[in-house]
Protein backbone atom coordinates (compact mmCIF):
# COMPACT_ATOMS: atom_id res chain seq x y z
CA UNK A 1 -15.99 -68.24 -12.60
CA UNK A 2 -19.15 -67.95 -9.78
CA UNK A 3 -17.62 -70.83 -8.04
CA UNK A 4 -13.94 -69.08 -7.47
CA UNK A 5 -15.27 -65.96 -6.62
CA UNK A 6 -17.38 -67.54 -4.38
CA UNK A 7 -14.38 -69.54 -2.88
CA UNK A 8 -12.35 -66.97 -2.82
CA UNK A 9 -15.02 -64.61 -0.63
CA UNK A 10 -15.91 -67.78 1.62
CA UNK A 11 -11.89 -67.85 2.24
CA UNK A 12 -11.59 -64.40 3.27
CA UNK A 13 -14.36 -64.42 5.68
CA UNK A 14 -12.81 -67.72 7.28
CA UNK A 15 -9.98 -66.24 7.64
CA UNK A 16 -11.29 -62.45 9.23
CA UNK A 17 -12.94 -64.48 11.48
CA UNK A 18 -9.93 -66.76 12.59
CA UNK A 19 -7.85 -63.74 13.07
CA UNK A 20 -10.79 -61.07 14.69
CA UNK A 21 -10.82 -58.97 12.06
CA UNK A 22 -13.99 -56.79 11.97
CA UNK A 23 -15.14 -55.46 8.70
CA UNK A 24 -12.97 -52.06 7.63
CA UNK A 25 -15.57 -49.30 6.42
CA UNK A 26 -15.05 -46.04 6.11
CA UNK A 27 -12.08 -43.84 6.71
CA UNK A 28 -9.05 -43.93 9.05
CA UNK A 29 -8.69 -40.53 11.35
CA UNK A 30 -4.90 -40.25 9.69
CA UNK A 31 -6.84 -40.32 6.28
CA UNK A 32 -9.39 -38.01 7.36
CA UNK A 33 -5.96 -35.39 9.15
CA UNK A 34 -4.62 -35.82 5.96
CA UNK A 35 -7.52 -34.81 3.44
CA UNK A 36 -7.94 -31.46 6.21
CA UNK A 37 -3.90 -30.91 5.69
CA UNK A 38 -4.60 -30.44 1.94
CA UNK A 39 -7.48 -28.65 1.71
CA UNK A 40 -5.75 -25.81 4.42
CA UNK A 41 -2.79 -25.83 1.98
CA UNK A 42 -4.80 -25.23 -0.79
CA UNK A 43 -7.00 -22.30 0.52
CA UNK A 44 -3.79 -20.58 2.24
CA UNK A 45 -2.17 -20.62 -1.49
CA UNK A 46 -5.91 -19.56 -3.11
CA UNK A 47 -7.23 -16.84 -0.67
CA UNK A 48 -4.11 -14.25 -1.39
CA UNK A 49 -4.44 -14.90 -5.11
CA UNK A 50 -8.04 -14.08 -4.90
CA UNK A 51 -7.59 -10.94 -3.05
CA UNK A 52 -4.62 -9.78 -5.38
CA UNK A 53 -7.28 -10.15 -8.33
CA UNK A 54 -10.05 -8.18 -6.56
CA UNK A 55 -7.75 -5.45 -5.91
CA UNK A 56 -6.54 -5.39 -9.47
CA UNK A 57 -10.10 -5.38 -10.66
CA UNK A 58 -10.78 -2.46 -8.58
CA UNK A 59 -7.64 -0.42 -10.02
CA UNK A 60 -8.44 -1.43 -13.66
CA UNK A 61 -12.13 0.09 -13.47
CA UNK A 62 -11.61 2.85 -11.63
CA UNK A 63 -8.99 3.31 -14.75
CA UNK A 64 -11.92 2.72 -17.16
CA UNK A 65 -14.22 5.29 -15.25
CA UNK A 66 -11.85 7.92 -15.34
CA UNK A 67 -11.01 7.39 -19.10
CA UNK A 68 -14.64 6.71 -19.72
CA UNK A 69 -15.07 10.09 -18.51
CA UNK A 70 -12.87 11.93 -20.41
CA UNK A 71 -14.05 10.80 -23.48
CA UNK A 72 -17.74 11.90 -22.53
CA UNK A 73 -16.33 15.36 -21.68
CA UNK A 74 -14.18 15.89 -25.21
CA UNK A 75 -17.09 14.12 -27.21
CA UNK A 76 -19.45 17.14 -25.50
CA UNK A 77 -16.90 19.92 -25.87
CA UNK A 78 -16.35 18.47 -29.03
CA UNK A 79 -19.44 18.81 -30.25
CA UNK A 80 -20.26 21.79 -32.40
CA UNK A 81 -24.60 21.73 -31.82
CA UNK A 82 -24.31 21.33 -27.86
CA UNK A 83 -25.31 24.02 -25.60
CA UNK A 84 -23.97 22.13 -22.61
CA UNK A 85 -20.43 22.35 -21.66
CA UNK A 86 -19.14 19.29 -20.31
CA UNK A 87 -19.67 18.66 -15.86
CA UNK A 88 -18.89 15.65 -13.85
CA UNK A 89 -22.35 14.48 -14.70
CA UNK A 90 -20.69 13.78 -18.31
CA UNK A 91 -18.29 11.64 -17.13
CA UNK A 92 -20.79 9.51 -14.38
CA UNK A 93 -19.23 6.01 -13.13
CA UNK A 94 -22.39 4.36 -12.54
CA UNK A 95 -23.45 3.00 -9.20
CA UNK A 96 -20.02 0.91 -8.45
CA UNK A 97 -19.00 3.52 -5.64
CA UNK A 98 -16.45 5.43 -7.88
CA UNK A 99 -17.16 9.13 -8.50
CA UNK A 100 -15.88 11.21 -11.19
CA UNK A 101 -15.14 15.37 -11.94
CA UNK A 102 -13.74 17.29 -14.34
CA UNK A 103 -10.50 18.58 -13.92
CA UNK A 104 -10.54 22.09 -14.57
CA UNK A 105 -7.03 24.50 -14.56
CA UNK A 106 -7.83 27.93 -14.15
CA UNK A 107 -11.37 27.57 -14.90
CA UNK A 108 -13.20 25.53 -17.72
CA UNK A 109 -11.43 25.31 -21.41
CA UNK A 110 -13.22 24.58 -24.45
CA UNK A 111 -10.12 22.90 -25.62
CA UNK A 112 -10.51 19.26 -26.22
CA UNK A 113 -6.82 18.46 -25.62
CA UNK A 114 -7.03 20.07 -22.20
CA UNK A 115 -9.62 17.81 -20.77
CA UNK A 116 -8.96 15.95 -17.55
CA UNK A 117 -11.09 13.36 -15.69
CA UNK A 118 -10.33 12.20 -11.69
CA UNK A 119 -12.04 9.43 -10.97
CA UNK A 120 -12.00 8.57 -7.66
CA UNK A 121 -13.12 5.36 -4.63
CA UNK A 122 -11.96 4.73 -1.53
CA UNK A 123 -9.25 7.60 -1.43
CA UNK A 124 -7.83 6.66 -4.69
CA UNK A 125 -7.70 9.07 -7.34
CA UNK A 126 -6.81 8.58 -10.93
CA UNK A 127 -6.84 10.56 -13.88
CA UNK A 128 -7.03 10.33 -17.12
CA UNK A 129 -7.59 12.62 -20.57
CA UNK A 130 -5.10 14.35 -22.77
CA UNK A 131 -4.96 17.30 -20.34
CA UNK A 132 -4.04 15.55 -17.37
């Protein structure tokens, strides 16, 4: 088995070297066009897709913050002990840019089906409660 691999390398040496053939190593500059090609396809399909999902993200919490919000503001109006009616403090978003505040019709109600939290980033506004 050594002895025709052997042959068989000893062979194809003779013969680079009867035709000029240097060794091939490495990667042909169409190969190389080629791989680049792909990869630009790839991040021109990716890149939108990504940015679609960020802005998505962004809509679905400032969603959460605003019904987040509400629920802080009924749960404290709600609550018979409390000596603190229910602010924009209640219904705080946290430290993700997105600022909240009660709603408020005609001054404050001490209705729990009239509450109504905006929650708000970047000039979007949404709201959410059962008053809204």
């Amino acid at each position: 088995m050594r002895a025709t691999i052997k042959n068989y390398m000893d062979a194809m040496q003779r013969r680079r070297e009867e035709l000029g053939e240097e060794d091939d190593k490495g990667f042909s500059l169409i190969e190389l066009i080629i791989v680049v090609v792909i990869l630009g396809i790839l991040v021109a399909i990716a890149v939108p897709i990504f940015i679609n999902i960020q802005a998505t993200a962004e809509a679905n919490a400032l969603e959460a913050a605003a019904a987040n919000g509400a629920t802080a503001a009924a749960a404290a109006l709600a609550d018979p002990d409390a000596t603190v009616t229910p602010t924009a403090a209640a219904a705080s978003a946290g430290s993700n840019g997105i600022t909240t505040a009660l709603v408020t019709a005609g001054g404050l109600s001490t209705d729990v089906s009239n509450v109504c939290v905006s929650a708000t980033k970047d000039g979007t506004t949404v709201q959410s409660g059962p008053g809204c």
